[in-house]
N, C-alpha and C. Protein backbone atom coordinates (compact mmCIF):
# COMPACT_ATOMS: atom_id res chain seq x y z
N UNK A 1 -63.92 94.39 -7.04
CA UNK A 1 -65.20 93.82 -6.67
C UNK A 1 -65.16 92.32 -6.92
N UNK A 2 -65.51 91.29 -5.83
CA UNK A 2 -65.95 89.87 -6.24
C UNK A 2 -67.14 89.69 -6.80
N UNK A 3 -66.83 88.94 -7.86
CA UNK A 3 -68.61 88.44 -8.18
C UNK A 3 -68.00 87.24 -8.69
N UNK A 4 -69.49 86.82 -7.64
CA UNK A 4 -69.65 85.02 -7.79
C UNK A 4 -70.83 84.65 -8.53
N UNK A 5 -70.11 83.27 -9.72
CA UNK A 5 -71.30 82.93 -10.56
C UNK A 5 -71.00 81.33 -10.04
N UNK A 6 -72.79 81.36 -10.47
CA UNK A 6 -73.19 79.67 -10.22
C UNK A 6 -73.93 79.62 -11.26
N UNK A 7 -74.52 78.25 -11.36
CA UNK A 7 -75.50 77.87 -12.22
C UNK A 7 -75.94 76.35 -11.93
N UNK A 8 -77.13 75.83 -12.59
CA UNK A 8 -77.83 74.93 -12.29
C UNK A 8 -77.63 74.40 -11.03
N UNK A 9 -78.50 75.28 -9.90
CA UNK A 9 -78.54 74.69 -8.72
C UNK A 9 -79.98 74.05 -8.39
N UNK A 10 -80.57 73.45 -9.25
CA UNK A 10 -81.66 72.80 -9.40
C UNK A 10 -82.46 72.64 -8.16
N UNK A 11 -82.20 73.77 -7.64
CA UNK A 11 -83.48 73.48 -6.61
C UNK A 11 -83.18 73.06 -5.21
N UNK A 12 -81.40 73.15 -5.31
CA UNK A 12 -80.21 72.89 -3.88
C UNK A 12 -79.55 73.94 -3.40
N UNK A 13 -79.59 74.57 -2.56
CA UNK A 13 -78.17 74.88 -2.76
C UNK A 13 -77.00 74.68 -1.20
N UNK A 14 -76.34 73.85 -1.21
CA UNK A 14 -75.40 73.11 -0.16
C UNK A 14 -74.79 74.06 0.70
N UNK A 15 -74.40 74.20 1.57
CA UNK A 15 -73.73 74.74 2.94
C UNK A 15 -72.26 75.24 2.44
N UNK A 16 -71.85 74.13 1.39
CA UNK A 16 -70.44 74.83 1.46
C UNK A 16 -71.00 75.49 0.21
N UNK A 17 -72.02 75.75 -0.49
CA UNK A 17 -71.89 76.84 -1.86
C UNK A 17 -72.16 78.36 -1.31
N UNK A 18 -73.16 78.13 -0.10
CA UNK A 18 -73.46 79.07 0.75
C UNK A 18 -72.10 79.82 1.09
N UNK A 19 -71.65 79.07 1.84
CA UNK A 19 -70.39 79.67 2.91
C UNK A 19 -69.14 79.98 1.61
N UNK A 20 -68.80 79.17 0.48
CA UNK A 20 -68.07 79.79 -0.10
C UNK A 20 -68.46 81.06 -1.01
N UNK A 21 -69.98 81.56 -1.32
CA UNK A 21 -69.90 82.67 -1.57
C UNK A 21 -70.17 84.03 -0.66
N UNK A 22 -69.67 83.63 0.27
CA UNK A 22 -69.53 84.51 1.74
C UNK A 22 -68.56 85.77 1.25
N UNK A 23 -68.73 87.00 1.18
CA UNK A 23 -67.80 88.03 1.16
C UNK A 23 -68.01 88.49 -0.36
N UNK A 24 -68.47 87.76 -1.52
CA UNK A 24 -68.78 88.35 -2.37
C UNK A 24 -69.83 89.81 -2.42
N UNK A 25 -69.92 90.78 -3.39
CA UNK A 25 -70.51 91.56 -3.94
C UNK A 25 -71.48 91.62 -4.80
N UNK A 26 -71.58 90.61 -5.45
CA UNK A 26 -72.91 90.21 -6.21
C UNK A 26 -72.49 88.85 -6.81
N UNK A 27 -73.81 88.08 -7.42
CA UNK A 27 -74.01 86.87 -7.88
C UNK A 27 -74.72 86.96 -9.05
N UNK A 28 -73.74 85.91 -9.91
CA UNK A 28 -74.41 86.11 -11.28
C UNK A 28 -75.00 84.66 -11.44
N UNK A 29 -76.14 83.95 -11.64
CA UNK A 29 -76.56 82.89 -12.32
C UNK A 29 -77.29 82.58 -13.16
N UNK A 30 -76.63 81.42 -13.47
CA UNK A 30 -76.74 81.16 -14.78
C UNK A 30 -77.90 80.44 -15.48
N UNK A 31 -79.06 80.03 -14.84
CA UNK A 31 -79.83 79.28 -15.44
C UNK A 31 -80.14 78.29 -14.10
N UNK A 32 -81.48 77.60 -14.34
CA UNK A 32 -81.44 76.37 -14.13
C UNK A 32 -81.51 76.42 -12.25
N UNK A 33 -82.44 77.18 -11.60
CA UNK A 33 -82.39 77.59 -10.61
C UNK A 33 -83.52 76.54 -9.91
N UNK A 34 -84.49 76.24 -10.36
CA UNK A 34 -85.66 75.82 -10.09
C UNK A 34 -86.70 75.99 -8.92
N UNK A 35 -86.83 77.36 -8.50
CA UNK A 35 -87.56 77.62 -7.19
C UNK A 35 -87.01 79.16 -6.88
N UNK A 36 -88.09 80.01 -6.28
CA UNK A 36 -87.44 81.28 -5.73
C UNK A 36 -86.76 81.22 -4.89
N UNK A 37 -87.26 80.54 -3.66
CA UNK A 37 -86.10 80.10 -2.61
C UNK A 37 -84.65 80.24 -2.98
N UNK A 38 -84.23 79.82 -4.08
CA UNK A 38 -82.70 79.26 -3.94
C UNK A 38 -82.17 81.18 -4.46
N UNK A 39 -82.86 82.06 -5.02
CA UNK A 39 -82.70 83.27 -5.49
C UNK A 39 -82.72 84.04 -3.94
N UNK A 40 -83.46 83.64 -3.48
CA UNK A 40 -84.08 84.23 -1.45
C UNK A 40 -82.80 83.90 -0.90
N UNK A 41 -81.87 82.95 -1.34
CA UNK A 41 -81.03 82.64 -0.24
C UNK A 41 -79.47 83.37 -0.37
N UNK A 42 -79.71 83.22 -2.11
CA UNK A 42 -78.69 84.09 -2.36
C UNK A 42 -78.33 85.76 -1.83
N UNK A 43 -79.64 86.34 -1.88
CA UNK A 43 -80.06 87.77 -1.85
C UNK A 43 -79.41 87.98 -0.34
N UNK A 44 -79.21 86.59 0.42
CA UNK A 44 -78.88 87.22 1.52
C UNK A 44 -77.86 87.26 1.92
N UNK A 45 -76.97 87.16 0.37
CA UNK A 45 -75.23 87.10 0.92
C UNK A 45 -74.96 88.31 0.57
N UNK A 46 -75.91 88.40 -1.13
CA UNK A 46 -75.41 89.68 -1.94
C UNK A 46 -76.62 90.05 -3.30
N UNK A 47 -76.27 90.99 -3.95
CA UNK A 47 -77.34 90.92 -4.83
C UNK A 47 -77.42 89.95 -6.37
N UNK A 48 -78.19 89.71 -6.71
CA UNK A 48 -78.41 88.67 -7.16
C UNK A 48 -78.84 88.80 -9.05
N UNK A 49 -78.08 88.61 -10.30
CA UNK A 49 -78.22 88.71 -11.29
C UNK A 49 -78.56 87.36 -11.94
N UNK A 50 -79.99 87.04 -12.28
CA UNK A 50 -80.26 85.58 -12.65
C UNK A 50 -80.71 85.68 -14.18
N UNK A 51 -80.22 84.52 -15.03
CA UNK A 51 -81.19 84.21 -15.94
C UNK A 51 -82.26 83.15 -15.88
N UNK A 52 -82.92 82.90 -16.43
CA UNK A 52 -83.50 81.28 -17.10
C UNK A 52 -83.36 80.10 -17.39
N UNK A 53 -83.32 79.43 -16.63
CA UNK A 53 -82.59 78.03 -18.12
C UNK A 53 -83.60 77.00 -18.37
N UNK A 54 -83.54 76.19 -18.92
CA UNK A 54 -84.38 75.99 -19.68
C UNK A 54 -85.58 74.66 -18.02
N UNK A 55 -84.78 74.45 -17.34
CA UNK A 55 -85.57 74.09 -16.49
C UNK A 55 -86.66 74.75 -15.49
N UNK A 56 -86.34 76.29 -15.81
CA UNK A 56 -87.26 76.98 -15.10
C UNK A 56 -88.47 77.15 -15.60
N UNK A 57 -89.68 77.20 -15.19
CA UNK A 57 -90.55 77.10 -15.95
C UNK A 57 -91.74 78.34 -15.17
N UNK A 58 -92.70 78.02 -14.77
CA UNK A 58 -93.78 78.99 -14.72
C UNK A 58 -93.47 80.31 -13.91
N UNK A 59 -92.57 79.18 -12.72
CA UNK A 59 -92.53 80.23 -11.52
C UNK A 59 -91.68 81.41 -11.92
N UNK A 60 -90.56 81.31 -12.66
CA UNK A 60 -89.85 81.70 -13.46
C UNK A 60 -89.97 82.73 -14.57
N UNK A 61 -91.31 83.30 -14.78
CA UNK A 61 -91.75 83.90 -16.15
C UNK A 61 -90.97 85.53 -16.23
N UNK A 62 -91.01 86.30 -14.73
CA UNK A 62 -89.98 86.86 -14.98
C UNK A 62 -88.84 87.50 -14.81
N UNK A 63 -87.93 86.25 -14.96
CA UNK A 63 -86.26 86.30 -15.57
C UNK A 63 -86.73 85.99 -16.43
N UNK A 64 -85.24 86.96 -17.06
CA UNK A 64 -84.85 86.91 -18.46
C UNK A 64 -84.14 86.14 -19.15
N UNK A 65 -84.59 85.40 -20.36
CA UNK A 65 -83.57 84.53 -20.67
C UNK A 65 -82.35 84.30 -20.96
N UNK A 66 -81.95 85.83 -21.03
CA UNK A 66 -80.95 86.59 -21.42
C UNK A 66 -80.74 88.11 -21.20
N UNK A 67 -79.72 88.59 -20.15
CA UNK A 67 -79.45 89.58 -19.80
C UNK A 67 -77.75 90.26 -20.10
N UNK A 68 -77.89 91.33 -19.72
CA UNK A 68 -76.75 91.87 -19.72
C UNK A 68 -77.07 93.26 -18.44
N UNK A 69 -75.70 92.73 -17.46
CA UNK A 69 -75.60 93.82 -16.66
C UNK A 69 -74.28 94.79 -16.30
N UNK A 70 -74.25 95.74 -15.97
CA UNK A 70 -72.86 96.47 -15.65
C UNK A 70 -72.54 97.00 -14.03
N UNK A 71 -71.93 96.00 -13.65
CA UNK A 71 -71.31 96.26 -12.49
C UNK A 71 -70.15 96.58 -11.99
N UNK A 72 -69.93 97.82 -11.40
CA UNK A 72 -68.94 98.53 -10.74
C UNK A 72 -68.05 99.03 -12.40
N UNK A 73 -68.87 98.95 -13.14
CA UNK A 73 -68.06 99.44 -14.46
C UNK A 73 -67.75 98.21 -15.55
N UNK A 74 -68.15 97.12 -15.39
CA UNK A 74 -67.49 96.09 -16.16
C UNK A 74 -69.37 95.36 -16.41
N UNK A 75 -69.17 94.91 -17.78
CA UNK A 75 -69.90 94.59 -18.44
C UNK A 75 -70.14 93.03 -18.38
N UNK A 76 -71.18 92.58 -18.43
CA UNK A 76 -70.90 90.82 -17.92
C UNK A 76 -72.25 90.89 -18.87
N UNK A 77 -72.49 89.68 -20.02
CA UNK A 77 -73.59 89.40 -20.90
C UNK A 77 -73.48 87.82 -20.50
């Protein structure tokens, strides 16, 4: 299984971050997202595992600031 992680995409996210997570299986990020949109855009490559970071703020209330998930058998905190 591919899984692609990003983080602090503050509220961007560029054509080639798009197109290079093309073919992945899920997305892990890391924080620091700033807007649902950029979570909306992901969802439409693959599914989408987000935390918090400290720039997220209202819209944000709930993600977790800290997660742990298990995919395809493997543990990612």
């Amino acid at each position: 299984m591919r899984i692609g992680i990003i983080s602090d995409t503050h509220g961007l996210l560029r054509p080639e971050v798009i197109e290079s997570l093309d073919g992945y299986e899920a997305i892990l990020h890391g924080g620091d997202i700033n807007k649902q949109e950029i979570i909306d855009q992901l969802e439409k490559i693959a599914p989408v595992y987000a935390v918090r970071g400290n720039n997220d703020k209202e819209w944000a209330e709930n993600i977790p600031i800290i997660d742990a998930v298990i995919i395809d058998a493997v543990m990612a905190e």
